[in-house]
Protein backbone atom coordinates (compact mmCIF):
# COMPACT_ATOMS: atom_id res chain seq x y z
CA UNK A 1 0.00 0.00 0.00
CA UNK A 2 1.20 3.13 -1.21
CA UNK A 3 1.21 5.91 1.32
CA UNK A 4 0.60 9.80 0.62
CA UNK A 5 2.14 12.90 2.20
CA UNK A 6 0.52 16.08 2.19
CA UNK A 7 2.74 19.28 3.43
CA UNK A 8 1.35 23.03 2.85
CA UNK A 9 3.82 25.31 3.37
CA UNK A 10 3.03 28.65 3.63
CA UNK A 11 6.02 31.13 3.20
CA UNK A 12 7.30 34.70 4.88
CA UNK A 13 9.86 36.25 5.20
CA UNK A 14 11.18 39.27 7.46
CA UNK A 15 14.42 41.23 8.68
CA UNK A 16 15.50 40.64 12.43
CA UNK A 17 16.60 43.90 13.80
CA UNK A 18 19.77 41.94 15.59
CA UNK A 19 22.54 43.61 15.13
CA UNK A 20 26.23 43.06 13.99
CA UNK A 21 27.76 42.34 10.02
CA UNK A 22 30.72 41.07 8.49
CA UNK A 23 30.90 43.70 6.07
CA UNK A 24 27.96 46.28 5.71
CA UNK A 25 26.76 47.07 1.97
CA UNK A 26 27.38 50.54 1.73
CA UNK A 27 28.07 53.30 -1.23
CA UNK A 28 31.32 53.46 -2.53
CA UNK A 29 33.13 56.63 -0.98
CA UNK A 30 34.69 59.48 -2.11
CA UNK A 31 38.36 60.48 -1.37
CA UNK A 32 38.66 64.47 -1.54
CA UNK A 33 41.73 66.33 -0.11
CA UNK A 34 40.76 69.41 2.46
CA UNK A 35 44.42 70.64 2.72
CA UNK A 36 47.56 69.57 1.46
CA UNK A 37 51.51 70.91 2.42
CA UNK A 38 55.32 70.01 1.75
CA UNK A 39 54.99 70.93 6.18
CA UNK A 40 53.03 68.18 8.14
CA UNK A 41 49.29 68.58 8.20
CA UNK A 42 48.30 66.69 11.14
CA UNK A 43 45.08 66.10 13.95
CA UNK A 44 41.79 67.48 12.22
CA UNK A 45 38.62 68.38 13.49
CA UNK A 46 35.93 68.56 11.87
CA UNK A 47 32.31 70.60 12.29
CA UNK A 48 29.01 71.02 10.36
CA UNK A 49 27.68 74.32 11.08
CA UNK A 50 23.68 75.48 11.76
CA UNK A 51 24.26 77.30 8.54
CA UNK A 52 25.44 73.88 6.59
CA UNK A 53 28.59 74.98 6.11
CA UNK A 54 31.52 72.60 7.05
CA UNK A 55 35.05 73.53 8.79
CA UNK A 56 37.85 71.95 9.56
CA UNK A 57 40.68 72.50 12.15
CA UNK A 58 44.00 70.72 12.11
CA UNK A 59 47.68 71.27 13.10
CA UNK A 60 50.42 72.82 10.79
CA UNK A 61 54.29 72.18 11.89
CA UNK A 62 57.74 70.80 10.58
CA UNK A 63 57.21 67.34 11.77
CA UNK A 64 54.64 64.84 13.82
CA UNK A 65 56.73 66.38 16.77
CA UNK A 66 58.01 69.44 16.35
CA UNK A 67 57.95 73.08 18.86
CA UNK A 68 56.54 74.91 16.05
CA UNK A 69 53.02 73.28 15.67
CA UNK A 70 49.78 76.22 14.73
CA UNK A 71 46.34 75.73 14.79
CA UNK A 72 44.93 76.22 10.45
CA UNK A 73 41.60 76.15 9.87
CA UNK A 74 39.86 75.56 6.44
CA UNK A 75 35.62 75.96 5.08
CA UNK A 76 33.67 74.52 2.84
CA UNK A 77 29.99 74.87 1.29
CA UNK A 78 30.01 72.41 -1.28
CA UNK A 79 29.16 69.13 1.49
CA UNK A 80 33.50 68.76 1.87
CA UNK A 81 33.86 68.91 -1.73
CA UNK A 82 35.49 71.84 -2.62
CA UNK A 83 37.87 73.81 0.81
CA UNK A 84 38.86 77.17 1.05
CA UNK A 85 42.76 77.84 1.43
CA UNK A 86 43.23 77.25 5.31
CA UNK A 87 43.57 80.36 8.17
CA UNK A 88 45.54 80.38 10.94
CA UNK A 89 43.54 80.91 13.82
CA UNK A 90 46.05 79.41 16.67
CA UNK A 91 49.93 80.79 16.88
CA UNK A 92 51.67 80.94 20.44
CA UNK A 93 55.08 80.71 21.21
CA UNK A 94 54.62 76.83 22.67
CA UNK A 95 53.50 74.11 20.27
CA UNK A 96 49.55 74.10 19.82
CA UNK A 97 48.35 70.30 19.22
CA UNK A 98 45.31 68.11 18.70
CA UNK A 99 42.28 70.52 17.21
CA UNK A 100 38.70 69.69 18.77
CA UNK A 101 35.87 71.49 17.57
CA UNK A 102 32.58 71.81 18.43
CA UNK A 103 29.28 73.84 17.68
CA UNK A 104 27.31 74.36 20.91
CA UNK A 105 23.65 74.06 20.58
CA UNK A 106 23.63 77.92 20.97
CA UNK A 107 25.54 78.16 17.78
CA UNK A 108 28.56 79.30 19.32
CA UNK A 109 32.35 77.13 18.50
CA UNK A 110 34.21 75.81 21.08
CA UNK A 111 37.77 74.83 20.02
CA UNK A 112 40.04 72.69 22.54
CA UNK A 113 43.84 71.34 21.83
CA UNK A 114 46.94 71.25 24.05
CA UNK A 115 50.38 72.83 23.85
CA UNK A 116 53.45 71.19 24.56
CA UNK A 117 57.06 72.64 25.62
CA UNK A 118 60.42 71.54 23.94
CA UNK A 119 64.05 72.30 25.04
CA UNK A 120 66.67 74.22 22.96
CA UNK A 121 67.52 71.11 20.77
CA UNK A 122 64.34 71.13 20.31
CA UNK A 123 63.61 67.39 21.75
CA UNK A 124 60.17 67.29 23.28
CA UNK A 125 59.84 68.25 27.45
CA UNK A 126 56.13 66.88 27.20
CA UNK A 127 52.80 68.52 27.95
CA UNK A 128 52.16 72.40 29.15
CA UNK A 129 48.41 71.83 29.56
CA UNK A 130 45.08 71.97 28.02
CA UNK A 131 43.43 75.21 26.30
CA UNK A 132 40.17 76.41 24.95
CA UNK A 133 38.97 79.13 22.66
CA UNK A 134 35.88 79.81 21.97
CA UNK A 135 33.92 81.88 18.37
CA UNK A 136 30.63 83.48 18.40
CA UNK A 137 30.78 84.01 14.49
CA UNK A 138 31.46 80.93 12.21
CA UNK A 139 35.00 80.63 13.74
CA UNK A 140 36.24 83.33 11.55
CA UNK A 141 37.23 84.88 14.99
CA UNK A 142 38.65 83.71 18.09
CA UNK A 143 38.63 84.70 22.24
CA UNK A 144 42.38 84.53 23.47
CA UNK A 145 43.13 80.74 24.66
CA UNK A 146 42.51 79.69 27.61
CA UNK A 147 44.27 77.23 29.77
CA UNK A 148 42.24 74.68 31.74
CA UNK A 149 44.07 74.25 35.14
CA UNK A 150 44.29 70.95 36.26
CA UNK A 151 46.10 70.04 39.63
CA UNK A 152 46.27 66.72 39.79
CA UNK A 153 48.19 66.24 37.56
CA UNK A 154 51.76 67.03 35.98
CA UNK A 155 50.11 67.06 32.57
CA UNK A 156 47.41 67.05 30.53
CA UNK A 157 46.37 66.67 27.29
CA UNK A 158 43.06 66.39 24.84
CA UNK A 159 42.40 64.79 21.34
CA UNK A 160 38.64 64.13 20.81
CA UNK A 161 35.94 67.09 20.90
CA UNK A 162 34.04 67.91 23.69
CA UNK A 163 30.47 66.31 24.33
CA UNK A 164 27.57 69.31 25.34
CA UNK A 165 24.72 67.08 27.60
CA UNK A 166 21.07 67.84 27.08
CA UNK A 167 21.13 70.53 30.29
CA UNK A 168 23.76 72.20 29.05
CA UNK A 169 26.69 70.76 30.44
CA UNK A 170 30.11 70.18 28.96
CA UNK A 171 31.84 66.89 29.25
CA UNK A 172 35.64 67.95 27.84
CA UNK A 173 37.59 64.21 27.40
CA UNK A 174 41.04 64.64 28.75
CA UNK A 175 44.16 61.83 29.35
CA UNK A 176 46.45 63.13 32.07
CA UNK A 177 49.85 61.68 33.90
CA UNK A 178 52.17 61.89 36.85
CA UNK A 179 55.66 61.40 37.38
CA UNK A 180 56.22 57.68 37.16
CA UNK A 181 53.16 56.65 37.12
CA UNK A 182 50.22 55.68 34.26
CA UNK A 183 48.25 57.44 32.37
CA UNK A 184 44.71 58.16 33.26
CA UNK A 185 41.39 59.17 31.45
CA UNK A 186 39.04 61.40 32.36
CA UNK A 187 36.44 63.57 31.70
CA UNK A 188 36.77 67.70 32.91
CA UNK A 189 33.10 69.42 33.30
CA UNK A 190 32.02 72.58 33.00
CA UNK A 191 28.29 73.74 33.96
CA UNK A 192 29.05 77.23 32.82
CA UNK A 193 29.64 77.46 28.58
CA UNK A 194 33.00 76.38 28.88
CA UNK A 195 34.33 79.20 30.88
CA UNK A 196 35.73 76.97 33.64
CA UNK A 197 36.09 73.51 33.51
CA UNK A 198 36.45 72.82 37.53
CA UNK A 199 34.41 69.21 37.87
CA UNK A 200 36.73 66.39 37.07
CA UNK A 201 36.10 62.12 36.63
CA UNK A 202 37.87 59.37 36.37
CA UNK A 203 37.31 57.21 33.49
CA UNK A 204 39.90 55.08 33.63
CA UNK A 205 43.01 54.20 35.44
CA UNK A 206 45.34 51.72 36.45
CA UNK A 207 47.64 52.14 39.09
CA UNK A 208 49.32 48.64 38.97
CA UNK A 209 48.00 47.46 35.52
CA UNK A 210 49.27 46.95 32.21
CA UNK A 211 47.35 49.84 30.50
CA UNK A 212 48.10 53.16 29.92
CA UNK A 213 44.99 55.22 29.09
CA UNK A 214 44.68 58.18 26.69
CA UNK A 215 43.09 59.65 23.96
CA UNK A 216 39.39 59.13 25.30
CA UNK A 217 36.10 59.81 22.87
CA UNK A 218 32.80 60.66 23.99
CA UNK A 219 29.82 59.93 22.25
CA UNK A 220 26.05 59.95 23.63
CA UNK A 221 23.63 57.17 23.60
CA UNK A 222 19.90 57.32 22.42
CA UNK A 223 19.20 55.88 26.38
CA UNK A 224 21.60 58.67 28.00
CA UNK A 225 24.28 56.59 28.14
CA UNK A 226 27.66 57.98 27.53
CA UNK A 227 30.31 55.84 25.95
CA UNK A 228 33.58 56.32 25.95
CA UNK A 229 36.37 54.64 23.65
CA UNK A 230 39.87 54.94 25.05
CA UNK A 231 43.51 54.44 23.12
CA UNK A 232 45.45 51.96 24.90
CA UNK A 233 49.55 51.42 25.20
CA UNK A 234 50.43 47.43 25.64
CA UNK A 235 47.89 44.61 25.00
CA UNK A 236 48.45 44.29 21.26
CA UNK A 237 46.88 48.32 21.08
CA UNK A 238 43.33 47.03 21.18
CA UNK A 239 41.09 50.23 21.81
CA UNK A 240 38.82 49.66 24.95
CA UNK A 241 35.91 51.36 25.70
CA UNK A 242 33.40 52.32 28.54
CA UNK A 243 29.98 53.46 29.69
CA UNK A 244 28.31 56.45 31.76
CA UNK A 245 24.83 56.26 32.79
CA UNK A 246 24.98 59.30 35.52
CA UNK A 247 26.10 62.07 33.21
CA UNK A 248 29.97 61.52 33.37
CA UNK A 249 30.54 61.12 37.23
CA UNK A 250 31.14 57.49 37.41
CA UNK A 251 31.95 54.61 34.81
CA UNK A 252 32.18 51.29 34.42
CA UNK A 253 34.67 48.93 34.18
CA UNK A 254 36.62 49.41 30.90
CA UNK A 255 36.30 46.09 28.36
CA UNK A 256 38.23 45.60 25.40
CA UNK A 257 37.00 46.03 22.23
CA UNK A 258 37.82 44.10 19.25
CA UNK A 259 39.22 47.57 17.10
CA UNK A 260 42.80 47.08 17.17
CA UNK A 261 43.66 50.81 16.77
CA UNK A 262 44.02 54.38 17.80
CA UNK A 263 42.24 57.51 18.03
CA UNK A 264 38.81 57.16 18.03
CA UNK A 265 36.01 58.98 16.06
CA UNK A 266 32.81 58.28 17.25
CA UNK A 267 29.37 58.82 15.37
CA UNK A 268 25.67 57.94 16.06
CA UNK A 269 23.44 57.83 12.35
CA UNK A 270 20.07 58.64 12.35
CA UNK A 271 18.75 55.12 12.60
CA UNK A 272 21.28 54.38 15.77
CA UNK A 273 24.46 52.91 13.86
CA UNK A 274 27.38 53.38 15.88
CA UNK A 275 30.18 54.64 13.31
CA UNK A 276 33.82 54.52 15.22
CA UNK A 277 36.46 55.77 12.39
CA UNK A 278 40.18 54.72 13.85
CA UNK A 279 43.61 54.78 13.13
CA UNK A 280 44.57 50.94 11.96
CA UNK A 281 47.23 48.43 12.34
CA UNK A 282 46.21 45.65 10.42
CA UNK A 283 45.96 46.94 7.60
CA UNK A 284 47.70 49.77 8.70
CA UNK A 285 45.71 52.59 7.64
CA UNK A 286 42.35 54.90 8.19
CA UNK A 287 39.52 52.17 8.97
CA UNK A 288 36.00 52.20 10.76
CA UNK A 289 33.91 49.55 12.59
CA UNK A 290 30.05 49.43 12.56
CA UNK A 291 28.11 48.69 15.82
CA UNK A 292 24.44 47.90 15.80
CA UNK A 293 23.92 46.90 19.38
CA UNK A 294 25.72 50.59 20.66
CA UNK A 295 28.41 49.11 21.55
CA UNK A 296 28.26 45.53 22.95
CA UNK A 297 29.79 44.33 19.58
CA UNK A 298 31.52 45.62 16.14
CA UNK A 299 31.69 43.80 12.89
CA UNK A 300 35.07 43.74 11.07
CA UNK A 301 36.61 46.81 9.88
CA UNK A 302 36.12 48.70 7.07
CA UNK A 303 39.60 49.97 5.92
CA UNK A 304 38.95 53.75 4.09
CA UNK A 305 42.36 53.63 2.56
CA UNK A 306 45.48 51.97 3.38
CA UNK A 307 48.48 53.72 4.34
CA UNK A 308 51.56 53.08 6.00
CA UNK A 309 53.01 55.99 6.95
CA UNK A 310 52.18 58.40 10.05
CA UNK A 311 48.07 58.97 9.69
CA UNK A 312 44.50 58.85 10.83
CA UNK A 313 42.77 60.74 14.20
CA UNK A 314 39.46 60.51 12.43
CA UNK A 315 36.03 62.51 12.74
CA UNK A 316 32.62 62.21 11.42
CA UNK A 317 30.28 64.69 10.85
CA UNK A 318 26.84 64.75 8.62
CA UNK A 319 26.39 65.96 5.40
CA UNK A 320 23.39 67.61 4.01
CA UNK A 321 22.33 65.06 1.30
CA UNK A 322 22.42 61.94 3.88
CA UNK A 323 25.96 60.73 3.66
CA UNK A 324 29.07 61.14 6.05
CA UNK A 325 32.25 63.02 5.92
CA UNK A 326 35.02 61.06 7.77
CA UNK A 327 38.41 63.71 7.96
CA UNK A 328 41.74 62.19 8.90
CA UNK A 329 45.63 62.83 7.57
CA UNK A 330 48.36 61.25 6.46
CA UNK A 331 51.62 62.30 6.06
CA UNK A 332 54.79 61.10 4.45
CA UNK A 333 58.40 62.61 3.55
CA UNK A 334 58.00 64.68 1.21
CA UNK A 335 54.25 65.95 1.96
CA UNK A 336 51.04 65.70 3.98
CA UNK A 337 47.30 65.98 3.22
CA UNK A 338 44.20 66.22 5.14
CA UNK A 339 41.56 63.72 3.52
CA UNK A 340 38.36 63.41 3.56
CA UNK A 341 36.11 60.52 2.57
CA UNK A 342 32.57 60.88 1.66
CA UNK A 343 30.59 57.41 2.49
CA UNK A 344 26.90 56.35 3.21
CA UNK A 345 25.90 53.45 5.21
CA UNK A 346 22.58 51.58 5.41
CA UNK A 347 21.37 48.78 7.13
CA UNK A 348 21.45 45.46 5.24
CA UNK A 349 18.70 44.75 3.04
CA UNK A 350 15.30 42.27 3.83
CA UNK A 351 15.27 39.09 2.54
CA UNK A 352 13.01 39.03 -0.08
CA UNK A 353 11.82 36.37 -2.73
CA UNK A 354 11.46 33.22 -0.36
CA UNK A 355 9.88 30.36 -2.57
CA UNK A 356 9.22 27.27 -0.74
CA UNK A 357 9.05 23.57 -2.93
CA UNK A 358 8.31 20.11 -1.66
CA UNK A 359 10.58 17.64 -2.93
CA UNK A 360 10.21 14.15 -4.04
CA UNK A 361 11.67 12.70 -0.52
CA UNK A 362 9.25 15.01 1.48
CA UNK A 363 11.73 17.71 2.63
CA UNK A 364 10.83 21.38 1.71
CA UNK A 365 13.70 22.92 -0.22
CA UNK A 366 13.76 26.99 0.79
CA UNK A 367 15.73 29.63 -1.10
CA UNK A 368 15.56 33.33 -1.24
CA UNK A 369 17.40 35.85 -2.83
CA UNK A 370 20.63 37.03 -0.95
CA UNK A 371 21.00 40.15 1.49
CA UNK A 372 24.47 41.79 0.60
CA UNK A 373 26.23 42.29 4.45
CA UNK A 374 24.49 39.78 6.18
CA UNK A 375 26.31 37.86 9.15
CA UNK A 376 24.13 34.50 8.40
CA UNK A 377 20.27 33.79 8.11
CA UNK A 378 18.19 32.34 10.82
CA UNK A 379 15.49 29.31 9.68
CA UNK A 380 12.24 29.66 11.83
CA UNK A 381 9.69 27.41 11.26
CA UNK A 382 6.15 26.80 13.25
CA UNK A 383 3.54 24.05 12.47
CA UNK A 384 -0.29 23.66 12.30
CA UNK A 385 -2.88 20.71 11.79
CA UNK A 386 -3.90 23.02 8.40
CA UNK A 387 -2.89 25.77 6.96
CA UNK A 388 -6.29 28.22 8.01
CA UNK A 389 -4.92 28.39 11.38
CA UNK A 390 -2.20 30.16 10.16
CA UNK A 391 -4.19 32.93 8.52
CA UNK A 392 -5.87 34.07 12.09
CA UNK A 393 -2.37 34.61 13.93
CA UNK A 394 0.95 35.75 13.71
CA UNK A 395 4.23 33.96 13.62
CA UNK A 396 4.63 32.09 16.78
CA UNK A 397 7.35 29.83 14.96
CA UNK A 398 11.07 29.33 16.78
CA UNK A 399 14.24 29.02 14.88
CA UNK A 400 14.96 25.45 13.67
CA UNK A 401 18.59 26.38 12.16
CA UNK A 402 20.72 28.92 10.51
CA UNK A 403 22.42 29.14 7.05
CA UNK A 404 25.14 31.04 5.48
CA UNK A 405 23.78 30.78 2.57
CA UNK A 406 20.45 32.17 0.92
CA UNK A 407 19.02 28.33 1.00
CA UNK A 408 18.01 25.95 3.34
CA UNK A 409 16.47 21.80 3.00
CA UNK A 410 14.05 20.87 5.75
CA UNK A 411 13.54 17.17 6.17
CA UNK A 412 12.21 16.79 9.87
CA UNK A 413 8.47 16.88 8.36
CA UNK A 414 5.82 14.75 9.64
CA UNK A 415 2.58 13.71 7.61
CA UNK A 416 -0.73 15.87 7.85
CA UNK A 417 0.85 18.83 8.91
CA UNK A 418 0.93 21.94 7.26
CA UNK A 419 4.42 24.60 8.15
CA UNK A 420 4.96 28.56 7.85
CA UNK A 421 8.52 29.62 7.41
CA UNK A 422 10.31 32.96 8.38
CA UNK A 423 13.83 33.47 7.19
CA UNK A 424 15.49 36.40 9.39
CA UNK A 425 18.62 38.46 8.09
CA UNK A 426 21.05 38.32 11.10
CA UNK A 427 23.31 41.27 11.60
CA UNK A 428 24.84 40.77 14.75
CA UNK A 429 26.93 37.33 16.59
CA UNK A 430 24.52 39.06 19.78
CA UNK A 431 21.13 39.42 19.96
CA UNK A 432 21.42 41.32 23.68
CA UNK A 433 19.12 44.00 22.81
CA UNK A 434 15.96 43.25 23.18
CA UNK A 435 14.14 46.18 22.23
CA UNK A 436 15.31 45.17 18.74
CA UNK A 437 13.98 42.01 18.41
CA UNK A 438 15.14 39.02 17.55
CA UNK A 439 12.66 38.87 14.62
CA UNK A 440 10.08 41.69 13.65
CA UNK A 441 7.11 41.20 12.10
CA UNK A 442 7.74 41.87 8.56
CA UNK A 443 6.43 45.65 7.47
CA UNK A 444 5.43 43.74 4.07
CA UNK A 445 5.19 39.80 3.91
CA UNK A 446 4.45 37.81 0.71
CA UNK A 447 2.42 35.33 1.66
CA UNK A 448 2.79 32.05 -0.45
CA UNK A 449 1.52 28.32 -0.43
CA UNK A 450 2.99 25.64 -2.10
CA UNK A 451 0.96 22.07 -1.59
CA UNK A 452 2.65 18.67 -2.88
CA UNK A 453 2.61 15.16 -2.84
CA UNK A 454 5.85 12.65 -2.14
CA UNK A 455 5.90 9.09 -1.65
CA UNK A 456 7.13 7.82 1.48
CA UNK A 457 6.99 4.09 1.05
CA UNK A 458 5.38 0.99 0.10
């Protein structure tokens, strides 16, 4: 006796809102050149005005280390395209370092950078301190700097921009040292516009570690969280990072990332994907890593252009037309050149196109097209006595495998049931974040129902 097995399938397919890729799909960038000199262009900052109009601040001297170091500072209205011949708008008699600029939410610039002292060979002493101007007009002029005294320590120093809090408050990142002892991070606040910066925190230190800390990056969270990622000296260079939930006062223990890099340049897009632009070491060059889950985990690097020689401090900023602006330099014997790099990045695509076929030895054969960046696909699967049940609810089904590929078999089918399928484009190794999901409901599902016959035996 021959016997017969039914299977309706019934089809859908959705994105899962996890978060993490291998390599995310994005536009091809752009490479433009801001400034270029036969002197060493070095440190940029970068800021997109109220009025749209982008500038860029960034150090001018003989050499990466050198007593002669000015502040330039550069403009452009064309979204980075096209830059004006560069201003100097920071000369003193010690060497000015490190540019940080910022437009306050009451349109005003606040420019940050540190000066160091050198002896009459002209060999580096180290650090005078940290100093701030400030611009009421575009940045065309500047207030006389302004040094930020800090008592603690024997130095201090600065190399990301400073982060202004919803009330008001400025959070300045600093790294700072003593005499035979490690470096620390921390944070300097000021509660009046950057006038004084007199409230100081800790964000990392280690007394009888391994680590030196230094060159700390703010960036704020969507849930008030502040993260910081921090340069580290020793363990292989890895960048490690850390979080605020109380404004800056306290923060947790730092973890190490897996950016193996410098310099930080951190950047939140619209749709809350963490952008952190870094100098790299393998490859050595500009790169940037993509977080999805704000930090719990990056996908591999993205490397922006390789280069070997001295290079990178990035920043990000927004352009006009949707896409990013990512500044850095790189510099060489001979010559120097502040770059920028004109990207766009979008989340991966939803999987789309899932056809569903019974084959002759009663497994269901599923294939759909391909999502360019994803991490892997997730197989969910639910069943039902008949296939109207699954018209009155929604997907209840639970994941039954993954796939690397855009195709999956299914051959643990029993007889007189009918199965609904979801196929979820995984962007992330961690699915932490709830809020996310691990699979949405898809925004538009084709629904689609393929009935067959296959012979199971005799």
């Amino acid at each position: 006796m021959r016997q017969i097995l039914q299977l309706c399938l019934i089809g859908l397919v959705s994105l899962s809102n996890c978060t993490r890729v291998n390599r995310i799909e994005h536009s091809k960038g752009k490479l433009v050149v801001i400034a270029q000199s036969n002197e060493h262009l070095a440190f940029p900052s970068i800021a997109r005005l109220n009025t749209g109009e982008l500038v860029c601040a960034f150090r001018r001297g003989k050499g990466h280390v050198s007593p002669d170091g000015n502040i330039l500072l550069c403009r452009s209205a064309d979204n980075g395209v096209t830059w004006s011949r560069p201003d100097t708008i920071i000369s003193t008699p010690l060497d000015c370092r490190d540019a940080s600029l910022v437009q306050l939410a009451d349109g005003s610039l606040l420019f940050s950078f540190f000066q160091s002292r050198y002896d009459a060979t002209g060999k580096i002493i180290g650090a005078v301190g940290v100093f701030t101007s400030q611009s009421t007009d575009g940045g065309r002029t500047w207030t006389a700097p302004q040094q930020i005294i800090i008592n603690e320590y024997d130095w201090a120093a600065v190399s990301s921009k400073t982060l202004e809090l919803p009330d008001g408050a400025l959070l300045m990142p600093l790294y700072a040292g003593k005499a035979g002892s490690k470096k620390a991070a921390l944070v300097a606040m000021s509660r009046d516009h950057g006038r004084t910066f007199n409230e100081r925190y800790i964000v990392a230190f280690e007394a009888n570690g391994n680590l030196d800390y230094q060159e700390p990056a703010l960036l704020q969270l969507p849930d008030g969280r502040i993260l910081c990622v921090l340069r580290t000296a020793g363990q292989g260079n890895f960048q490690y990072q850390s979080y605020s939930a109380d404004g800056g006062k306290t923060w947790s223990k730092p973890e190490r990332t897996s950016m193996q890099g410098q310099a930080a340049g951190l950047f939140l897009t619209k749709d809350n994907i963490l952008v952190c632009a870094y100098r790299d070491f393998s490859p050595n060059g500009t790169s940037y890593a993509l977080s999805y889950d704000l930090g719990l985990t990056y996908e591999h690097e993205h490397v922006i252009h390789a280069f070997g020689g001295d290079r990178a401090y990035p920043e990000i900023v927004p352009l006009s037309d949707g896409q990013l602006l990512c500044c850095y330099y790189e510099a060489e014997k001979g010559g120097s050149r502040i770059c920028g790099y004109i990207f766009q990045i979008s989340r991966p695509e939803t999987p789309k196109g899932l056809e569903a076929t019974v084959t002759n030895d009663g497994s269901v054969s599923l294939r759909w097209n391909a999502v360019p960046g994803v991490h892997y696909y997730k197989i969910l699967r639910e069943a039902s006595d008949n296939a109207a049940g699954f018209a009155r609810q929604d997907f209840a089904g639970k994941q039954i495998a993954s796939s690397a590929e855009n195709s999956f078999v299914d051959g643990n089918l029993q007889s007189g049931h009918a199965y609904r399928y979801q196929v979820a484009a995984i962007i992330s190794s961690s699915e932490l974040i709830k809020d996310s999901g691990a699979v949405s409901l898809p925004a538009q599902s084709r629904v689609l129902q393929v009935k067959g016959k296959a012979q199971a035996g005799q």
